[in-house]
Each structure stands twice: as structure tokens, then as C-alpha cells.
C-alpha atoms as a PDB file:
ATOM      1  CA  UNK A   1      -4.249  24.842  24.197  1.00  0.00           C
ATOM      2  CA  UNK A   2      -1.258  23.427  22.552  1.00  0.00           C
ATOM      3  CA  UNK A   3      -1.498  20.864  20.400  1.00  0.00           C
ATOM      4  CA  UNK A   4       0.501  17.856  21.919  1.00  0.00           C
ATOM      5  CA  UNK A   5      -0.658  14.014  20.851  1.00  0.00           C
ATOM      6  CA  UNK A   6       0.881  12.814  23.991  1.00  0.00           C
ATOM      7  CA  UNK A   7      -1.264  14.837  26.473  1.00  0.00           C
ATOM      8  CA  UNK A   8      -4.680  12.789  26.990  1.00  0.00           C
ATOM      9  CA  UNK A   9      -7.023  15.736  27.036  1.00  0.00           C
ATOM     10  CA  UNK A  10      -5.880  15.911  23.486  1.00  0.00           C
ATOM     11  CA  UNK A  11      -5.855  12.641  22.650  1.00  0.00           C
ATOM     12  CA  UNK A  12      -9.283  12.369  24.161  1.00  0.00           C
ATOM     13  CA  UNK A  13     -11.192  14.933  22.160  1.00  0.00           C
ATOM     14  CA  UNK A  14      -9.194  13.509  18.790  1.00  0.00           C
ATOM     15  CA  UNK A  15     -10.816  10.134  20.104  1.00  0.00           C
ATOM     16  CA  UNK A  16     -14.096  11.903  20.163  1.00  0.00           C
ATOM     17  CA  UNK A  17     -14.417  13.122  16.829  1.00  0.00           C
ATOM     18  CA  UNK A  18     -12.490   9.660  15.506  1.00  0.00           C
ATOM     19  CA  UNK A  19     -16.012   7.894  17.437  1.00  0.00           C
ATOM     20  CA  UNK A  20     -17.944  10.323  15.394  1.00  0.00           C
ATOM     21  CA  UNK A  21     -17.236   9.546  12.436  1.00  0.00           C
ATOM     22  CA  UNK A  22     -17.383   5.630  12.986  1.00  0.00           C
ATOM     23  CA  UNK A  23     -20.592   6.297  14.243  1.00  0.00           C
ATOM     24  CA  UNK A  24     -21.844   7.827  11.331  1.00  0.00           C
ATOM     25  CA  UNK A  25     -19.968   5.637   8.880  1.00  0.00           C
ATOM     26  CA  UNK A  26     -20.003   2.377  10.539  1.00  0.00           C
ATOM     27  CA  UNK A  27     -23.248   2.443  12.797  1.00  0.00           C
ATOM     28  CA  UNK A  28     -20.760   2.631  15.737  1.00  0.00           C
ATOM     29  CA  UNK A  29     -19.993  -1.155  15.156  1.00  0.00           C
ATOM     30  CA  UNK A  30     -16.074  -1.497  15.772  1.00  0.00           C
ATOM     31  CA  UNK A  31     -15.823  -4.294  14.294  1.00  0.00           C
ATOM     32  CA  UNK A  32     -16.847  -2.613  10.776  1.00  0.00           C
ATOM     33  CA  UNK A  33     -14.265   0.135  11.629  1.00  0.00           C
ATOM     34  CA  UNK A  34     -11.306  -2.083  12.189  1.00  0.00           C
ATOM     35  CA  UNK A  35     -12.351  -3.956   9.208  1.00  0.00           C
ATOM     36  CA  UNK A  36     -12.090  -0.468   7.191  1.00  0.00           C
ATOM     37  CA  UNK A  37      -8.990   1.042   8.949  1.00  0.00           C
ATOM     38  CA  UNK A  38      -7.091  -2.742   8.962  1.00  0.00           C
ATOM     39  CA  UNK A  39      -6.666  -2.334  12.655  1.00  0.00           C
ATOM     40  CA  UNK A  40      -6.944  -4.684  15.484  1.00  0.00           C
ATOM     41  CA  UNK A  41     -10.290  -4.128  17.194  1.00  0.00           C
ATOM     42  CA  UNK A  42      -8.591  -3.282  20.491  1.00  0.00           C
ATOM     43  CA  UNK A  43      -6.599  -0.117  18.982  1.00  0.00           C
ATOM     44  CA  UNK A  44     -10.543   0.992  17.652  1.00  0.00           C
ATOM     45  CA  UNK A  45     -11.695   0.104  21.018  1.00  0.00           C
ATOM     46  CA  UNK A  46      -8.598   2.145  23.035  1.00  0.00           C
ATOM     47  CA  UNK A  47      -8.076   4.990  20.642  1.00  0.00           C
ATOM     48  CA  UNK A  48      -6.870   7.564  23.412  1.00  0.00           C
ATOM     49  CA  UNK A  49      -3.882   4.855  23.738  1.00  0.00           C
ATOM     50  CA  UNK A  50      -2.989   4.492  20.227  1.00  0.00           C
ATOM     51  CA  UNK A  51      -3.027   8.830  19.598  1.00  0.00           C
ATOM     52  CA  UNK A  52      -1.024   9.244  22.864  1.00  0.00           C
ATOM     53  CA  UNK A  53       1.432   6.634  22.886  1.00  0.00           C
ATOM     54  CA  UNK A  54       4.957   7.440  22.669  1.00  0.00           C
ATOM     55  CA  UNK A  55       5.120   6.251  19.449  1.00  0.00           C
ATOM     56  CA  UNK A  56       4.628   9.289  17.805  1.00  0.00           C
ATOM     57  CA  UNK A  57       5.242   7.605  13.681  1.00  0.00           C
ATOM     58  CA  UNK A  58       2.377   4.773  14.837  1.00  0.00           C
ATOM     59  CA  UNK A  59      -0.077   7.957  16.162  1.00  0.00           C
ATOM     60  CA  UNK A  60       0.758  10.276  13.025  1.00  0.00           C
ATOM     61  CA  UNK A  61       0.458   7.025  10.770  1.00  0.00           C
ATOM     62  CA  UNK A  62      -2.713   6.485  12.391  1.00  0.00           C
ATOM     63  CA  UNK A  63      -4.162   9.059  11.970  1.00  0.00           C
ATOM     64  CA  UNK A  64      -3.601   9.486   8.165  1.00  0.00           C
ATOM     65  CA  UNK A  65      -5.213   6.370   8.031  1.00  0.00           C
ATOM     66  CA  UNK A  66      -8.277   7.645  10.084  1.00  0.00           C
ATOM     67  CA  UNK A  67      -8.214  11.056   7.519  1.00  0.00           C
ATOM     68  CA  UNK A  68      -7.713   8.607   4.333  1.00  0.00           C
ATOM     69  CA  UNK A  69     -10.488   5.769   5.225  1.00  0.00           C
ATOM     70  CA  UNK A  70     -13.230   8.591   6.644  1.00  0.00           C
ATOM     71  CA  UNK A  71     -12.100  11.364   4.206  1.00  0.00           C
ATOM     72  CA  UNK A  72     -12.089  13.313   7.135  1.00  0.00           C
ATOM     73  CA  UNK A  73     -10.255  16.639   7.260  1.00  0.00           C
ATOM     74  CA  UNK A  74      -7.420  16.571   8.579  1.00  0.00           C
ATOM     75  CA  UNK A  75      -7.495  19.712  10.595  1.00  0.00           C
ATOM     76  CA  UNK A  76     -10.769  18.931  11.969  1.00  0.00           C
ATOM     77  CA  UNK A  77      -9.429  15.872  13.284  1.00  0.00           C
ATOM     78  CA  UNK A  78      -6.692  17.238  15.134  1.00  0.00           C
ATOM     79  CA  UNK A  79      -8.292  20.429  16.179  1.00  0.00           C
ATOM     80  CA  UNK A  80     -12.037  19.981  15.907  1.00  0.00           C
ATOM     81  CA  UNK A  81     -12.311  23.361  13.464  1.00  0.00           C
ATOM     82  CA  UNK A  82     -12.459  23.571  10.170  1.00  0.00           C
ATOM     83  CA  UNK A  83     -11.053  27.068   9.217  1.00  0.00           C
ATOM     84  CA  UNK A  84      -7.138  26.336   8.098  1.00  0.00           C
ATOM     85  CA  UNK A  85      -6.017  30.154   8.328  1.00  0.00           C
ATOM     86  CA  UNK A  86      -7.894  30.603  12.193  1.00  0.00           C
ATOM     87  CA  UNK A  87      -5.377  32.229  14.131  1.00  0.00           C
ATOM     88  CA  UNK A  88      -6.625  29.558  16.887  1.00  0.00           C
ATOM     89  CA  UNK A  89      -4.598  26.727  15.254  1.00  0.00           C
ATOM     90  CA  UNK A  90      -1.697  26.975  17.304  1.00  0.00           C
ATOM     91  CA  UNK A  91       2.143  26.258  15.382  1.00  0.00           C
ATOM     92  CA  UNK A  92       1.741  23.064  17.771  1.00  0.00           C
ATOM     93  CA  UNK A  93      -1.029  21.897  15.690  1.00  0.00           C
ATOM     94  CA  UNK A  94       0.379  22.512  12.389  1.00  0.00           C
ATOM     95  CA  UNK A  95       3.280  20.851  12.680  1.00  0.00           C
ATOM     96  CA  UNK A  96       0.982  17.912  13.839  1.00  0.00           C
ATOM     97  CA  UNK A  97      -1.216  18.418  10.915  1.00  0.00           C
ATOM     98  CA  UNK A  98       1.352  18.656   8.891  1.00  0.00           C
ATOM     99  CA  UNK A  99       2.813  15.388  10.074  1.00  0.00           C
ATOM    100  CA  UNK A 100      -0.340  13.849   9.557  1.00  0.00           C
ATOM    101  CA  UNK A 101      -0.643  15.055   6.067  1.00  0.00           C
ATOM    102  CA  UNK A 102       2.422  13.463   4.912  1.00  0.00           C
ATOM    103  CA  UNK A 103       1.686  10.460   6.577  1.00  0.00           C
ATOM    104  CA  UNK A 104      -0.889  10.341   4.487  1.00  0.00           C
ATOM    105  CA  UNK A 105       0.985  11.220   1.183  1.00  0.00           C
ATOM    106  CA  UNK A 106       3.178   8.385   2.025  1.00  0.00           C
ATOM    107  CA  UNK A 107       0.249   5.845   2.245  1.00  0.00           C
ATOM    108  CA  UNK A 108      -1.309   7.280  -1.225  1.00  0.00           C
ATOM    109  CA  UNK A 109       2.056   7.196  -2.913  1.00  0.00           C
ATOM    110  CA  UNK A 110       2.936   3.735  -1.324  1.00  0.00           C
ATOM    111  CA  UNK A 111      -0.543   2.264  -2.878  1.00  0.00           C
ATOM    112  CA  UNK A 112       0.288   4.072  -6.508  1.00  0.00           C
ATOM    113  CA  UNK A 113       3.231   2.302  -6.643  1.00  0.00           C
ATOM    114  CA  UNK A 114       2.044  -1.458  -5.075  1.00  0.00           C
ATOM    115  CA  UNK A 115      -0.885  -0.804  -8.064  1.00  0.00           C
ATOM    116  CA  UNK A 116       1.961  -0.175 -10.751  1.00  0.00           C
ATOM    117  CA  UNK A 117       3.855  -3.489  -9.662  1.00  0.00           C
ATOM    118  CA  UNK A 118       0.734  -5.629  -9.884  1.00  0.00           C
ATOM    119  CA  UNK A 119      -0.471  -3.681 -13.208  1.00  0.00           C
ATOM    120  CA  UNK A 120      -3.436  -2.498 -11.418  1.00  0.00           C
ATOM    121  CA  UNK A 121      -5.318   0.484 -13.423  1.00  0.00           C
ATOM    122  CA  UNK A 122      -7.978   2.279 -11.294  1.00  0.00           C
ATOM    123  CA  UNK A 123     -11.028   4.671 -12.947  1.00  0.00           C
ATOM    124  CA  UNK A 124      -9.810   8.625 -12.367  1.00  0.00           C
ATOM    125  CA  UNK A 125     -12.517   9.619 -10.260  1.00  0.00           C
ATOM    126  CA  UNK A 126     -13.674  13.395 -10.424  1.00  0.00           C
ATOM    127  CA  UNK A 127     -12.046  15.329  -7.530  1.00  0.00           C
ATOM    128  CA  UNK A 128     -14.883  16.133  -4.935  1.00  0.00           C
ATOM    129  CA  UNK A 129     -14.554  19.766  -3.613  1.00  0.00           C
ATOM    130  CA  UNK A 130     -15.674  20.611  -0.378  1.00  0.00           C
ATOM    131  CA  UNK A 131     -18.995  21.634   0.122  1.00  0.00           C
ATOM    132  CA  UNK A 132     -17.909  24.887   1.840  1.00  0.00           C
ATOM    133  CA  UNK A 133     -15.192  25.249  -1.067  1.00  0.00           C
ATOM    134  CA  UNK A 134     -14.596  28.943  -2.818  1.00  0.00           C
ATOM    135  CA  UNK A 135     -13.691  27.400  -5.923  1.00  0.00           C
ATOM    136  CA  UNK A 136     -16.609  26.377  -7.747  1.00  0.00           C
ATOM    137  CA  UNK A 137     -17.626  22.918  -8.875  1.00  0.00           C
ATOM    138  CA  UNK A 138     -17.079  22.716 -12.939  1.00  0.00           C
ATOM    139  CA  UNK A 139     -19.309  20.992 -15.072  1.00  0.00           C
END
């Protein structure tokens, strides 16, 4: 099936996995998950509205946020599988994954810069592979 944001199917199984992970992250409490996404509770409560509306810069912005505060994968989000090269991951759902992922590149560089203004320094953190990564962890 194509990958379309607008079509509810879509947005409902998106909505699924987005319920998922708030309730293994947040207990299921919505109120925790706005909170952490800086959402009004209603758009955590109505998610199917927020992916499908025809707003398609507030769904792909959305989103990223949804990938950023879960550090969820991003193609498991939008498609529910985790191998990047299947052949099942239609164009549709690349470009949205793609659109997604710079969404997301826009929020990271947008919060690099807000910490340079203020003088902000974070910690580096050690990058955290995935677990089902081919490149080993080095020590």
C-alpha cells in the first residue's frame, strides 16, 4: 500500500505504533507525552487528525518530533518495518521518510544554534548504535 499521510488507514496504523511507544515510555499517560513532545493534549489524544491533516509541514514536523523525543526509527514509524533496503518500502514512503528526516535535521540544527546564542555547552554523548547494527560497538 502506498504510503500517503492523508489516507486514514495510514494515518491510523502510524497512530498505532505512535500509542506504542507512549505506552512504553510514558505508562500510556497523555498527559506525560504532551509534556515530552510540547503538544497540546488534544493533538496526543487525536493523533490520526494531526498525521492526516492537510497540513502536510505540521504532520512531517510532527512526526520528527515523535522520532526525536521517542528515538524512534523513523522508518518504523512510517512503515511499521525496520529493514531500510526492503523492497516493500514503497518510493511513496521514502519520500515521506525522507521528509520526516529532514524535519528532523531542521529541529536538531535549530536547537544547535538557539544553544550557541544563549552560550549553552552540552556533554558529547557517545553515539548509541542500534542493537541490530553491522557495525560494531567500539570500546
Amino acid at each position: 500500500m502506498p504510503l500517503h499521510l492523508t489516507d486514514r488507514n495510514v494515518a491510523h496504523q502510524i497512530a498505532g505504533r505512535i500509542r506504542g511507544l507512549i505506552a512504553r515510555n510514558d505508562q500510556g499517560d497523555v498527559t506525560a507525552a504532551a509534556r515530552r513532545l510540547e503538544r497540546p493534549i488534544w493533538d496526543v489524544c487525536y493523533l490520526e487528525r494531526v498525521i492526516s491533516s492537510d497540513d502536510g509541514p505540521a504532520a512531517l514536523d510532527f512526526l520528527a518530533t515523535i522520532v526525536r523525543s521517542y528515538e524512534a526509527d523513523a522508518v518504523w514509524l512510517l512503515t511499521g518495518r525496520n529493514a531500510r533496503n526492503d523492497r516493500a518500502v514503497t518510493v511513496e514512503a521514502r519520500t515521506a521518510i525522507a521528509g520526516v528526516l529532514a524535519e528532523l535535521g531542521d529541529h536538531l540544527m535549530d536547537e544547535v544554534r538557539g544553544d550557541r546564542e544563549s552560550g549553552i555547552t552540552r556533554p558529547a554523548q557517545a553515539p548509541s548504535p542500534l542493537s541490530d547494527s553491522r557495525y560494531p560497538r567500539r570500546s
